[in-house]
C-alpha atoms as a PDB file:
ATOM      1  CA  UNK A   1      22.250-100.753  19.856  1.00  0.00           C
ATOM      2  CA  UNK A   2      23.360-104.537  20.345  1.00  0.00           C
ATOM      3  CA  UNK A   3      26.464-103.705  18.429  1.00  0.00           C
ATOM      4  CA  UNK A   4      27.287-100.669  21.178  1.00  0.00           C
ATOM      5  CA  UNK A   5      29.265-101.468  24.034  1.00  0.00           C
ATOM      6  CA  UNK A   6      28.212-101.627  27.480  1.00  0.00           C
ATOM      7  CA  UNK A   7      30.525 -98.428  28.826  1.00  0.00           C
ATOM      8  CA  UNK A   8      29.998 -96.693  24.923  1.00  0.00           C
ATOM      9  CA  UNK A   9      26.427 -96.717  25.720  1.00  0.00           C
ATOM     10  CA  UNK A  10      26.687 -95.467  29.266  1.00  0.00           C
ATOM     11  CA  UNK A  11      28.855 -92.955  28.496  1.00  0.00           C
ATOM     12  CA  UNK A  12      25.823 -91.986  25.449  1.00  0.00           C
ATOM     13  CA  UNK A  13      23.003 -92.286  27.958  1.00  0.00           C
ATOM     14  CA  UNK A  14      25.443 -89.678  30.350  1.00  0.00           C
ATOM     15  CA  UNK A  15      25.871 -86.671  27.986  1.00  0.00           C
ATOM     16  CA  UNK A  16      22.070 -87.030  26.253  1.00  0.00           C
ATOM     17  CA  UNK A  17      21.059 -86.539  30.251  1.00  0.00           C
ATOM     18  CA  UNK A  18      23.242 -83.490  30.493  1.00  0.00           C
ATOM     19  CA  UNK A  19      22.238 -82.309  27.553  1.00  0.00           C
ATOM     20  CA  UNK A  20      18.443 -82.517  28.027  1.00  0.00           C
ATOM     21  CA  UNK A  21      19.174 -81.380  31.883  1.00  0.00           C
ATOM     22  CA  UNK A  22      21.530 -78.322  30.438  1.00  0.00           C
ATOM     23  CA  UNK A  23      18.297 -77.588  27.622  1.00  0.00           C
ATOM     24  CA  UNK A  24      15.626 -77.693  30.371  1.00  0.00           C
ATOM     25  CA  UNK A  25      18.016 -74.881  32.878  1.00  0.00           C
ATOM     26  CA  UNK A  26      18.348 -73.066  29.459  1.00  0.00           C
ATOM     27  CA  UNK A  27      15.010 -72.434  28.740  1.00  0.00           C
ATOM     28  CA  UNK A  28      14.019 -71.291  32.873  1.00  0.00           C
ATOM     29  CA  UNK A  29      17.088 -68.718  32.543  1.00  0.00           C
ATOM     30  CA  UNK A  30      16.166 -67.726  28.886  1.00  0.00           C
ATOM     31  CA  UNK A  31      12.817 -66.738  30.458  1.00  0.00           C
ATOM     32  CA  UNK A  32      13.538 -65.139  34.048  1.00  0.00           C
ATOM     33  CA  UNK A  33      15.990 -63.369  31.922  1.00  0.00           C
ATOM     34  CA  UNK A  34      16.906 -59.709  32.647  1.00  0.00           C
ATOM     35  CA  UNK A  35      16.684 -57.557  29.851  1.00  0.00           C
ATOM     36  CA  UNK A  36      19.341 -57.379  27.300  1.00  0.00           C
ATOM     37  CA  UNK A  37      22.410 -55.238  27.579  1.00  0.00           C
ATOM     38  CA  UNK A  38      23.084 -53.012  24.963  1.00  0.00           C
ATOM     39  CA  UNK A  39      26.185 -51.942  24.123  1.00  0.00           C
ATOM     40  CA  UNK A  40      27.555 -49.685  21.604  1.00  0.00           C
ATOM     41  CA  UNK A  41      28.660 -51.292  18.188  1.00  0.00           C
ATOM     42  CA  UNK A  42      31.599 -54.432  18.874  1.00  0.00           C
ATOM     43  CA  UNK A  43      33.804 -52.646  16.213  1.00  0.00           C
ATOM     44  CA  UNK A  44      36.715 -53.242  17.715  1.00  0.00           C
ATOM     45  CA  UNK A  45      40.191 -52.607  15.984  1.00  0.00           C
ATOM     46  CA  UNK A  46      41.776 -56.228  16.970  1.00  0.00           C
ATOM     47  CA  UNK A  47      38.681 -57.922  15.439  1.00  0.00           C
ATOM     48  CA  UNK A  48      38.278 -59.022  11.931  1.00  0.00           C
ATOM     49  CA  UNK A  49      34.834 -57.545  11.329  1.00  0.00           C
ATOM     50  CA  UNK A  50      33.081 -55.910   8.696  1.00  0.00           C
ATOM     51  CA  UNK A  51      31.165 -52.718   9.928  1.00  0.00           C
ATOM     52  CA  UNK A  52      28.398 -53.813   7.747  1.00  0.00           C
ATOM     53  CA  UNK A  53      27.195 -57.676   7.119  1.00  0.00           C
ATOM     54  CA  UNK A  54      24.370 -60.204   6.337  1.00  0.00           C
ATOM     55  CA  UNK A  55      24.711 -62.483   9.797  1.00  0.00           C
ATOM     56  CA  UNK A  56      23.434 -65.858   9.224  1.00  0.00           C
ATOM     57  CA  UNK A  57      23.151 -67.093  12.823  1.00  0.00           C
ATOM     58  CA  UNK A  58      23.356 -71.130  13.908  1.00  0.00           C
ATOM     59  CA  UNK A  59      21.581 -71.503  17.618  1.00  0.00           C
ATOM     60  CA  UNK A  60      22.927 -74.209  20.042  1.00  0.00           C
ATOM     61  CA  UNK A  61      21.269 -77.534  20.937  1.00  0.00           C
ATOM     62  CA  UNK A  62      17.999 -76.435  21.738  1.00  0.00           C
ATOM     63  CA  UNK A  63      15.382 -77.772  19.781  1.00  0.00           C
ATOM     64  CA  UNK A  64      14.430 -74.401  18.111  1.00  0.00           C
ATOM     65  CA  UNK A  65      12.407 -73.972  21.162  1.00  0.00           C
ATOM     66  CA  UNK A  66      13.908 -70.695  22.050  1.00  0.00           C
ATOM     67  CA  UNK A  67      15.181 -67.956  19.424  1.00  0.00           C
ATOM     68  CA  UNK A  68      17.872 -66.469  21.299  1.00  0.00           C
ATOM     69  CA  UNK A  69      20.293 -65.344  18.876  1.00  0.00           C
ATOM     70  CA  UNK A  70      19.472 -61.773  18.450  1.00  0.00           C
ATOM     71  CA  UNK A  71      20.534 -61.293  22.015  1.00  0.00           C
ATOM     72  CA  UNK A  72      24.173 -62.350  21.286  1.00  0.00           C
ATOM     73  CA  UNK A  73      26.437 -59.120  22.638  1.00  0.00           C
ATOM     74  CA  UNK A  74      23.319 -57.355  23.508  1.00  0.00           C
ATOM     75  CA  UNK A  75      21.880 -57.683  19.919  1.00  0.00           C
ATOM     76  CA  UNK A  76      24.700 -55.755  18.269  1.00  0.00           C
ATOM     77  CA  UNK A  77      24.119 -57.804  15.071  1.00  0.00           C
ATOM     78  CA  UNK A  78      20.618 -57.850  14.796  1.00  0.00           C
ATOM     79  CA  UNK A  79      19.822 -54.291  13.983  1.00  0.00           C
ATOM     80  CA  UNK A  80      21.501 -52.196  11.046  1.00  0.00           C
ATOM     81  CA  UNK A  81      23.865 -51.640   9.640  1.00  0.00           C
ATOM     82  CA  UNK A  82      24.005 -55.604   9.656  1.00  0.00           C
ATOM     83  CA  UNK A  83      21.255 -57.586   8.895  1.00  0.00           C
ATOM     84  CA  UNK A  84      20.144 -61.373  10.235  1.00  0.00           C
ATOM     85  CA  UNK A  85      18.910 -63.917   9.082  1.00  0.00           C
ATOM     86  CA  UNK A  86      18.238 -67.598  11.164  1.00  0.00           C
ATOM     87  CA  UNK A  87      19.767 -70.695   9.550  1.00  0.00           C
ATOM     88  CA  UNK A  88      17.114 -73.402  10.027  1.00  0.00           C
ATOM     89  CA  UNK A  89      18.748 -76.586  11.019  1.00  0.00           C
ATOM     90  CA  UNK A  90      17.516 -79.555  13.794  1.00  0.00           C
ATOM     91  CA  UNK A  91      19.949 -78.077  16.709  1.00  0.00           C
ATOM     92  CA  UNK A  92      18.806 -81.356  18.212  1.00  0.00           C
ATOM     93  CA  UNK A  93      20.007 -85.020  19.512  1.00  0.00           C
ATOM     94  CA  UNK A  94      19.246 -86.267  16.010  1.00  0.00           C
ATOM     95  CA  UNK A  95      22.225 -87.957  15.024  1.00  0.00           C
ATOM     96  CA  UNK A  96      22.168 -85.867  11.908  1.00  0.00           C
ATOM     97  CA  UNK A  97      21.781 -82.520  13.871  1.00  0.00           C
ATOM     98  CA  UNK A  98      25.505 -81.804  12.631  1.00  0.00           C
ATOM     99  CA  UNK A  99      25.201 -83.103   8.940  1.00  0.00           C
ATOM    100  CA  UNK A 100      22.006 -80.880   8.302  1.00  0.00           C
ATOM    101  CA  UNK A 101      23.160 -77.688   9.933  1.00  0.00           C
ATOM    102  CA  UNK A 102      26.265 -77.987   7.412  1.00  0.00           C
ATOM    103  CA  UNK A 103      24.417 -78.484   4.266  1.00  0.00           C
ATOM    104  CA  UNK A 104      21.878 -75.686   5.427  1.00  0.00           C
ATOM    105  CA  UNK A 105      24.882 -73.524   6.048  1.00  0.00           C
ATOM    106  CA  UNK A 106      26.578 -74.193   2.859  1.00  0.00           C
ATOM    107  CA  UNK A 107      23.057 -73.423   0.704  1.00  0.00           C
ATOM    108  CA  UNK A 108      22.804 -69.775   2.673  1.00  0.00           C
ATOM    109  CA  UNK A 109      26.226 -68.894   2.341  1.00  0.00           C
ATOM    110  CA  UNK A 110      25.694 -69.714  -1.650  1.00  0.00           C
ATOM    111  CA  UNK A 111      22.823 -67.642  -1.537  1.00  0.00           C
ATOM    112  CA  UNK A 112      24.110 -64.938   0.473  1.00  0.00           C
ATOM    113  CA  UNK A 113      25.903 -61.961  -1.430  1.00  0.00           C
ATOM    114  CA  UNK A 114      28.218 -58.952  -0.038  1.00  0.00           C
ATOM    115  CA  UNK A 115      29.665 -59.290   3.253  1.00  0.00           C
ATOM    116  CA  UNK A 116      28.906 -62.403   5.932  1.00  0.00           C
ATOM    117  CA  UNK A 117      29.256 -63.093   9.090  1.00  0.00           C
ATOM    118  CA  UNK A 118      28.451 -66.680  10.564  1.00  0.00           C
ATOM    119  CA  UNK A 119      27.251 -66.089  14.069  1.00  0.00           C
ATOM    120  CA  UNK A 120      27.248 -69.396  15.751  1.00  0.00           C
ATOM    121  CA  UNK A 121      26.602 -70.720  19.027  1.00  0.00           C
ATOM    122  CA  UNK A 122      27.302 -73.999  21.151  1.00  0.00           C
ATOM    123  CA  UNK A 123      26.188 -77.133  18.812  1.00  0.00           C
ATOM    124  CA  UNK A 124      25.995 -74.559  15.693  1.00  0.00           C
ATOM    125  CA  UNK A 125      29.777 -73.417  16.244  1.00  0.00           C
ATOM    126  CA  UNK A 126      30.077 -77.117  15.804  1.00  0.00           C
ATOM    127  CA  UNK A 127      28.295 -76.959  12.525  1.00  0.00           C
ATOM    128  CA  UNK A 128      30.482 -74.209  11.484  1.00  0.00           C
ATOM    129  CA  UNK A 129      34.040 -75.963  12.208  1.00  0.00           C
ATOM    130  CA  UNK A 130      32.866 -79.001  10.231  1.00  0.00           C
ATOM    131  CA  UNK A 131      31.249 -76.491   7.241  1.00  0.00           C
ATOM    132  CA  UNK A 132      35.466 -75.252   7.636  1.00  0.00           C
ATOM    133  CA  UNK A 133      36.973 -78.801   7.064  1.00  0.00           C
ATOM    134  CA  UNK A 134      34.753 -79.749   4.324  1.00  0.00           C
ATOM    135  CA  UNK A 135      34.945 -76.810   2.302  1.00  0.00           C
ATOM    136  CA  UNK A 136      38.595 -76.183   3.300  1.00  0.00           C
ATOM    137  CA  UNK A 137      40.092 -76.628  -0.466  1.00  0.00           C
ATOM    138  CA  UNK A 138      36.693 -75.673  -1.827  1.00  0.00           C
ATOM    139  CA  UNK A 139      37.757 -72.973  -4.893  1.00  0.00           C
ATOM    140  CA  UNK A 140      33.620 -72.401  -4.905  1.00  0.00           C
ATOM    141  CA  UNK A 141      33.324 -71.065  -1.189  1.00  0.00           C
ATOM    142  CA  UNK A 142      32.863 -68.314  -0.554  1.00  0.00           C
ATOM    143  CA  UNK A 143      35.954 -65.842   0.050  1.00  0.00           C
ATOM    144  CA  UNK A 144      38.307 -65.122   2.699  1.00  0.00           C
ATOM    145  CA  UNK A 145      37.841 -61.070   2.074  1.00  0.00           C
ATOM    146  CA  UNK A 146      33.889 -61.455   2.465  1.00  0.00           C
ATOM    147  CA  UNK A 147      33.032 -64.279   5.220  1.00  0.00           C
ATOM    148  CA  UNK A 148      34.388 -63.963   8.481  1.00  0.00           C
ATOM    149  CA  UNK A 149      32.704 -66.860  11.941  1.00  0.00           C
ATOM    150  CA  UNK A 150      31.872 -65.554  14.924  1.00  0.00           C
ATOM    151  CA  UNK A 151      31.951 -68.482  17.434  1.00  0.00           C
ATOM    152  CA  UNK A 152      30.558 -68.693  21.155  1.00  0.00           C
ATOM    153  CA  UNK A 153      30.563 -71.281  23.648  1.00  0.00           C
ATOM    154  CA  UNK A 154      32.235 -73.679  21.067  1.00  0.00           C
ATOM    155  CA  UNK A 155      32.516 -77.068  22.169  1.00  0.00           C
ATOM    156  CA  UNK A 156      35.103 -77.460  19.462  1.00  0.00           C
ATOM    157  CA  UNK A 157      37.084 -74.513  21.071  1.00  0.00           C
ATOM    158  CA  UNK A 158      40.665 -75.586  20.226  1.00  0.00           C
ATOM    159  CA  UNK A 159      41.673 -74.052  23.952  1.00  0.00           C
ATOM    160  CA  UNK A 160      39.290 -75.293  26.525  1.00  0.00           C
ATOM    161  CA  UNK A 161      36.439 -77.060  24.042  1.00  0.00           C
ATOM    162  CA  UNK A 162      34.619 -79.688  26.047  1.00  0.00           C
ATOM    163  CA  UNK A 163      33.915 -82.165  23.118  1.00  0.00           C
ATOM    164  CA  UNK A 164      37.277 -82.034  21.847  1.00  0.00           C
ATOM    165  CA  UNK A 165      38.299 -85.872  21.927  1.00  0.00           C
ATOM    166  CA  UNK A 166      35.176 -86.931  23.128  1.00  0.00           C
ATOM    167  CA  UNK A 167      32.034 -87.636  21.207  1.00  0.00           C
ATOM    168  CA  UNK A 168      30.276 -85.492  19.247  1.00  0.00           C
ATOM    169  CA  UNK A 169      26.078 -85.915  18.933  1.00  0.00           C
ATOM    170  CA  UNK A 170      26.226 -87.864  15.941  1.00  0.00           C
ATOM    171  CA  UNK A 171      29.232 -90.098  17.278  1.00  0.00           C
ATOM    172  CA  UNK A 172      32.195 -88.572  15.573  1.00  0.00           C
ATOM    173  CA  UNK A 173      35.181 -87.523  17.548  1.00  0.00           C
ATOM    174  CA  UNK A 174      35.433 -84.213  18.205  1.00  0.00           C
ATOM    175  CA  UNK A 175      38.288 -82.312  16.294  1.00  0.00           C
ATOM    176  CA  UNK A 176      38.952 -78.577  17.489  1.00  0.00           C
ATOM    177  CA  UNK A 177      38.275 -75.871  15.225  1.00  0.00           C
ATOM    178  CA  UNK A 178      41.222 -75.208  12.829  1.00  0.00           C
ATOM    179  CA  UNK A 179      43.101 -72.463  14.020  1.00  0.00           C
ATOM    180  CA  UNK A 180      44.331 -71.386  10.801  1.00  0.00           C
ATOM    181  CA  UNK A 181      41.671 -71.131   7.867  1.00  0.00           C
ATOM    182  CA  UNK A 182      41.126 -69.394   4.916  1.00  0.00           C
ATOM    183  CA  UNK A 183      38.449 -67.441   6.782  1.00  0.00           C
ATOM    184  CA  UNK A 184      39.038 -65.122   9.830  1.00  0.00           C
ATOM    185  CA  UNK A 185      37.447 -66.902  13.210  1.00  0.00           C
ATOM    186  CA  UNK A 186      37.059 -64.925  16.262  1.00  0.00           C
ATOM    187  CA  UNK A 187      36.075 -67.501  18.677  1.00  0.00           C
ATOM    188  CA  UNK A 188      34.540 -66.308  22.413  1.00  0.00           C
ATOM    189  CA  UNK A 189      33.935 -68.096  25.250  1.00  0.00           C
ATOM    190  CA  UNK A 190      32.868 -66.699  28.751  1.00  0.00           C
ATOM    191  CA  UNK A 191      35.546 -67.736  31.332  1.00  0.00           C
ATOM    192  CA  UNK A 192      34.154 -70.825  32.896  1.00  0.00           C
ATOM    193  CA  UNK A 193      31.598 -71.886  30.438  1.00  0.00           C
ATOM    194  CA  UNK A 194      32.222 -75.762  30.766  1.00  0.00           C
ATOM    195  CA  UNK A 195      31.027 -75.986  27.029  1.00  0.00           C
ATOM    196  CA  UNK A 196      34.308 -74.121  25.554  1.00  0.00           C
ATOM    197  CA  UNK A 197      36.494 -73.267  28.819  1.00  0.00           C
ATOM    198  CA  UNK A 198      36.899 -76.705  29.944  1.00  0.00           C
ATOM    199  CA  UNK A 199      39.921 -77.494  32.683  1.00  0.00           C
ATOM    200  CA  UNK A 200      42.971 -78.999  31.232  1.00  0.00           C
ATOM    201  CA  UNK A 201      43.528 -80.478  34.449  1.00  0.00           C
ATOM    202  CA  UNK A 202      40.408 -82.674  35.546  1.00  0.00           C
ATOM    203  CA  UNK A 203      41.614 -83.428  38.731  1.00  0.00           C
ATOM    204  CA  UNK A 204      41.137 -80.043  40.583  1.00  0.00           C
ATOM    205  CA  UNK A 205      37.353 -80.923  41.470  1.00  0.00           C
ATOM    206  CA  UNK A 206      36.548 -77.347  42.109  1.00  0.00           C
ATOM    207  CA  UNK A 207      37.718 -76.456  38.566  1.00  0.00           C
ATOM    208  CA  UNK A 208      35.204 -79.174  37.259  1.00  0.00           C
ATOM    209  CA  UNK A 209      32.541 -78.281  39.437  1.00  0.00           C
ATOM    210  CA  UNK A 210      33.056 -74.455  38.081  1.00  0.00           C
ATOM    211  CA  UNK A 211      32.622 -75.734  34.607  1.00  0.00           C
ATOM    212  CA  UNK A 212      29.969 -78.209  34.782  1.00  0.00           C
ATOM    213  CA  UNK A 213      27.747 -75.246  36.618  1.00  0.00           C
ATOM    214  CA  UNK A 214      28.790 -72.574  33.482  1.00  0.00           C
ATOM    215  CA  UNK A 215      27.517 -75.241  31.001  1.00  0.00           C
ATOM    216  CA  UNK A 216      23.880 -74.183  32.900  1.00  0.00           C
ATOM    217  CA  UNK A 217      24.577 -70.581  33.598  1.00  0.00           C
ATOM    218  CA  UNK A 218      26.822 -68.723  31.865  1.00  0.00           C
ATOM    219  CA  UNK A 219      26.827 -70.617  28.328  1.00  0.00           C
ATOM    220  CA  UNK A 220      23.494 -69.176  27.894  1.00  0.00           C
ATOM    221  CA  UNK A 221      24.099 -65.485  28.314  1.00  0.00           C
ATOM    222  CA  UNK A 222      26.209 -64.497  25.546  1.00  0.00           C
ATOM    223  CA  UNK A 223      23.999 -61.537  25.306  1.00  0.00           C
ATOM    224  CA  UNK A 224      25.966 -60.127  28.023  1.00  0.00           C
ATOM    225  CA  UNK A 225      29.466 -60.543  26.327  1.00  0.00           C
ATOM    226  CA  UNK A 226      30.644 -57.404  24.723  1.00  0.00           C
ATOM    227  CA  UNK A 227      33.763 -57.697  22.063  1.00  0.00           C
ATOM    228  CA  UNK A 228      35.349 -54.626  23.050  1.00  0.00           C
ATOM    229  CA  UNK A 229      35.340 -54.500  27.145  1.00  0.00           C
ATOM    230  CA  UNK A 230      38.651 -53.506  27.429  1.00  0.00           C
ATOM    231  CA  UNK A 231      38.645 -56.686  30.906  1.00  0.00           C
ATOM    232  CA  UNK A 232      38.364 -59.275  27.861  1.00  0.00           C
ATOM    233  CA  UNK A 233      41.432 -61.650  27.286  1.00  0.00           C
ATOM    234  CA  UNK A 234      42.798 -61.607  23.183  1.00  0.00           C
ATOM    235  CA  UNK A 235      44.872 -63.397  21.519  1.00  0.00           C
ATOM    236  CA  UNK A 236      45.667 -65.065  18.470  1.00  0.00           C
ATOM    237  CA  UNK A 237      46.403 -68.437  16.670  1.00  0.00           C
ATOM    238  CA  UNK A 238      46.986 -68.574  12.983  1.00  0.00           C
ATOM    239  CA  UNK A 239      43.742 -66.775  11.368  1.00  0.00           C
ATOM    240  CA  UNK A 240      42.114 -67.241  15.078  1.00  0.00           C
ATOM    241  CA  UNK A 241      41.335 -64.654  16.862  1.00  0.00           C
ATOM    242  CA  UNK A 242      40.376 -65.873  20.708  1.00  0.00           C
ATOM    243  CA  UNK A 243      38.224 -63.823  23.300  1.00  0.00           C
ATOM    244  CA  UNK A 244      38.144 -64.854  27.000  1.00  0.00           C
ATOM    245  CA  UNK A 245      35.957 -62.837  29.283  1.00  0.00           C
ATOM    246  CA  UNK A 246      37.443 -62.082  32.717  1.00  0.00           C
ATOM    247  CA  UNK A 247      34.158 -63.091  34.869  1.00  0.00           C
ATOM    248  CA  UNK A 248      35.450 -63.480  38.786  1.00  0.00           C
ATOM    249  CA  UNK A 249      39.116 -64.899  38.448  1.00  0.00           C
ATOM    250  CA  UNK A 250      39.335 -67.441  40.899  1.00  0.00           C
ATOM    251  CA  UNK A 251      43.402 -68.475  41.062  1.00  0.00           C
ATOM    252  CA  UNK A 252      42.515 -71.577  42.342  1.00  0.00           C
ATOM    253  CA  UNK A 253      40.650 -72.793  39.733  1.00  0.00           C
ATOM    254  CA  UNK A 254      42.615 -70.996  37.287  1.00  0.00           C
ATOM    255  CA  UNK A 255      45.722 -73.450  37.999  1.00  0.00           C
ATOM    256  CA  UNK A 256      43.580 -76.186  36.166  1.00  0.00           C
ATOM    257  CA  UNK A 257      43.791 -74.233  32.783  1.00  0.00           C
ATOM    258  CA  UNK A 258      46.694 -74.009  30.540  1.00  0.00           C
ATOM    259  CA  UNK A 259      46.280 -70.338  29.522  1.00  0.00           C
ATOM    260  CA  UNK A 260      49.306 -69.079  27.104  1.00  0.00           C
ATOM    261  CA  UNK A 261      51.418 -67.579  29.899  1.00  0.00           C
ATOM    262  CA  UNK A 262      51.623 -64.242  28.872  1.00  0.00           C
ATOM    263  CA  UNK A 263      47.809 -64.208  29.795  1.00  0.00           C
ATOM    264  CA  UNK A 264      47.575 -64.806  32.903  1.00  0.00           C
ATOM    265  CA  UNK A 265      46.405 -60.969  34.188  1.00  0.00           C
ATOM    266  CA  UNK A 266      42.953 -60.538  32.142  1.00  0.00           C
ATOM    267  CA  UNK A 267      42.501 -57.985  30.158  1.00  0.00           C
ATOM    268  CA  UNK A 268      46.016 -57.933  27.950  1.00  0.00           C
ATOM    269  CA  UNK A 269      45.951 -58.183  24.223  1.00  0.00           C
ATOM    270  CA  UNK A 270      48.546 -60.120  22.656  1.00  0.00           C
ATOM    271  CA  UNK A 271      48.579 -61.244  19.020  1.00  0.00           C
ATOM    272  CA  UNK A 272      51.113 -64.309  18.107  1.00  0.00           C
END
């Protein structure tokens, strides 16, 4: 700690604060909850997903305090025909949080046969994007035809990701998710979640504001995302498929964001 500098260790002290603030507001909201949505089966035609999987979920940074997972798009993937299964890792501060979640990734996809899907969430969409790098030129992953990551609230998000270029739990640098893999990647984020929607322009204060309250609101409530409301935003980048939920457009927050123009009325599909 000597060795860190003054502002390095301020800047540290500032994010572990949100974080634990952000965990605390998690877990009231997870319990005053209203019930979860249910929706038909996500099986929509733009998205990369097999009608029948093994989901291996990764939570966010919450201790393993709450096990909110099955919720995800009003539990869609945690009854048949898909099947889930939790992958155990710290989701913590620990500065190995990140490390362990990939290695206990990597030994479940091993052991996994058939079809997968990697459902992960906030820190554990992190966990995923590194598992991608590492095992990028790795001829003993698993293949393209039978894994495909589902990503929300990804701090990595390579369009809006709040941790991109900053520092990662851990202390790495951020690096977006790779937008062309030899897996498909559908990445959501709910318009507005600070965690993954993050302004491009961090002057407009209201912008900010926006997205520092959707890290504590809506970052949490992925349950009540569906993949196929025809009001979501989709488009694609390389083998990246990327969902934006319309929420309340607000135009003058949405100047701060630097949405691909042809997407600036929610709801169009585009593929590029």
């Amino acid at each position: 700690m000597e060795r860190m500098g003054a502002a390095a260790f301020l800047s540290m002290l500032r994010l572990i604060t949100r974080l634990v603030l952000s965990l605390m507001l998690a877990l009231v909201a997870f319990a005053l909850a209203k019930p979860v949505p249910t929706f038909a089966e996500d099986r929509s035609p733009f998205l990369p997903l097999p009608h029948a999987a093994t989901v291996l979920t990764l939570s966010g940074l919450n201790f393993n305090l709450t096990r909110y997972m099955p919720r995800q798009f009003g539990g869609v993937f945690a009854r048949p025909p898909y099947t889930m299964r939790e992958v155990r890792y710290p989701a913590s501060l620990a500065s190995d949080s990140i490390s362990k979640g990939v290695a206990a990734l990597d030994a479940a996809l091993r052991t996994t046969s058939g079809p997968v899907i990697v459902l992960a969430h906030s820190q554990g969409a992190q966990v995923a994007s590194h598992w991608m790098r590492q095992h990028a030129d790795d001829p003993t992953a698993p293949s393209s035809d039978r894994l495909v990551f589902l990503l929300t609230g990804n701090p990595l998000r390579r369009e809006g990701g709040y941790i991109v270029g900053r520092r990662e739990v851990g202390g790495t640098i951020g690096l977006p998710t790779p937008v062309t893999t030899r897996w498909r990647v559908i990445d959501v984020a709910r318009r507005y979640d600070g965690w993954a929607d993050w302004p491009a322009d961090e002057t407009n204060r209201p912008a900010v504001a926006k997205a520092r309250a959707g890290m504590f609101t809506v970052h949490k409530r992925y349950d009540a995302v569906s993949l196929h409301d025809p009001s979501n935003t989709v488009w694609t980048r390389g083998t990246t498929t990327f969902v934006l939920t319309r929420e309340e457009v607000q135009p003058h927050i949405e100047q701060a964001y630097r949405r691909p123009t042809s997407l600036n009325a929610p709801g169009r599909t585009v593929f590029r």
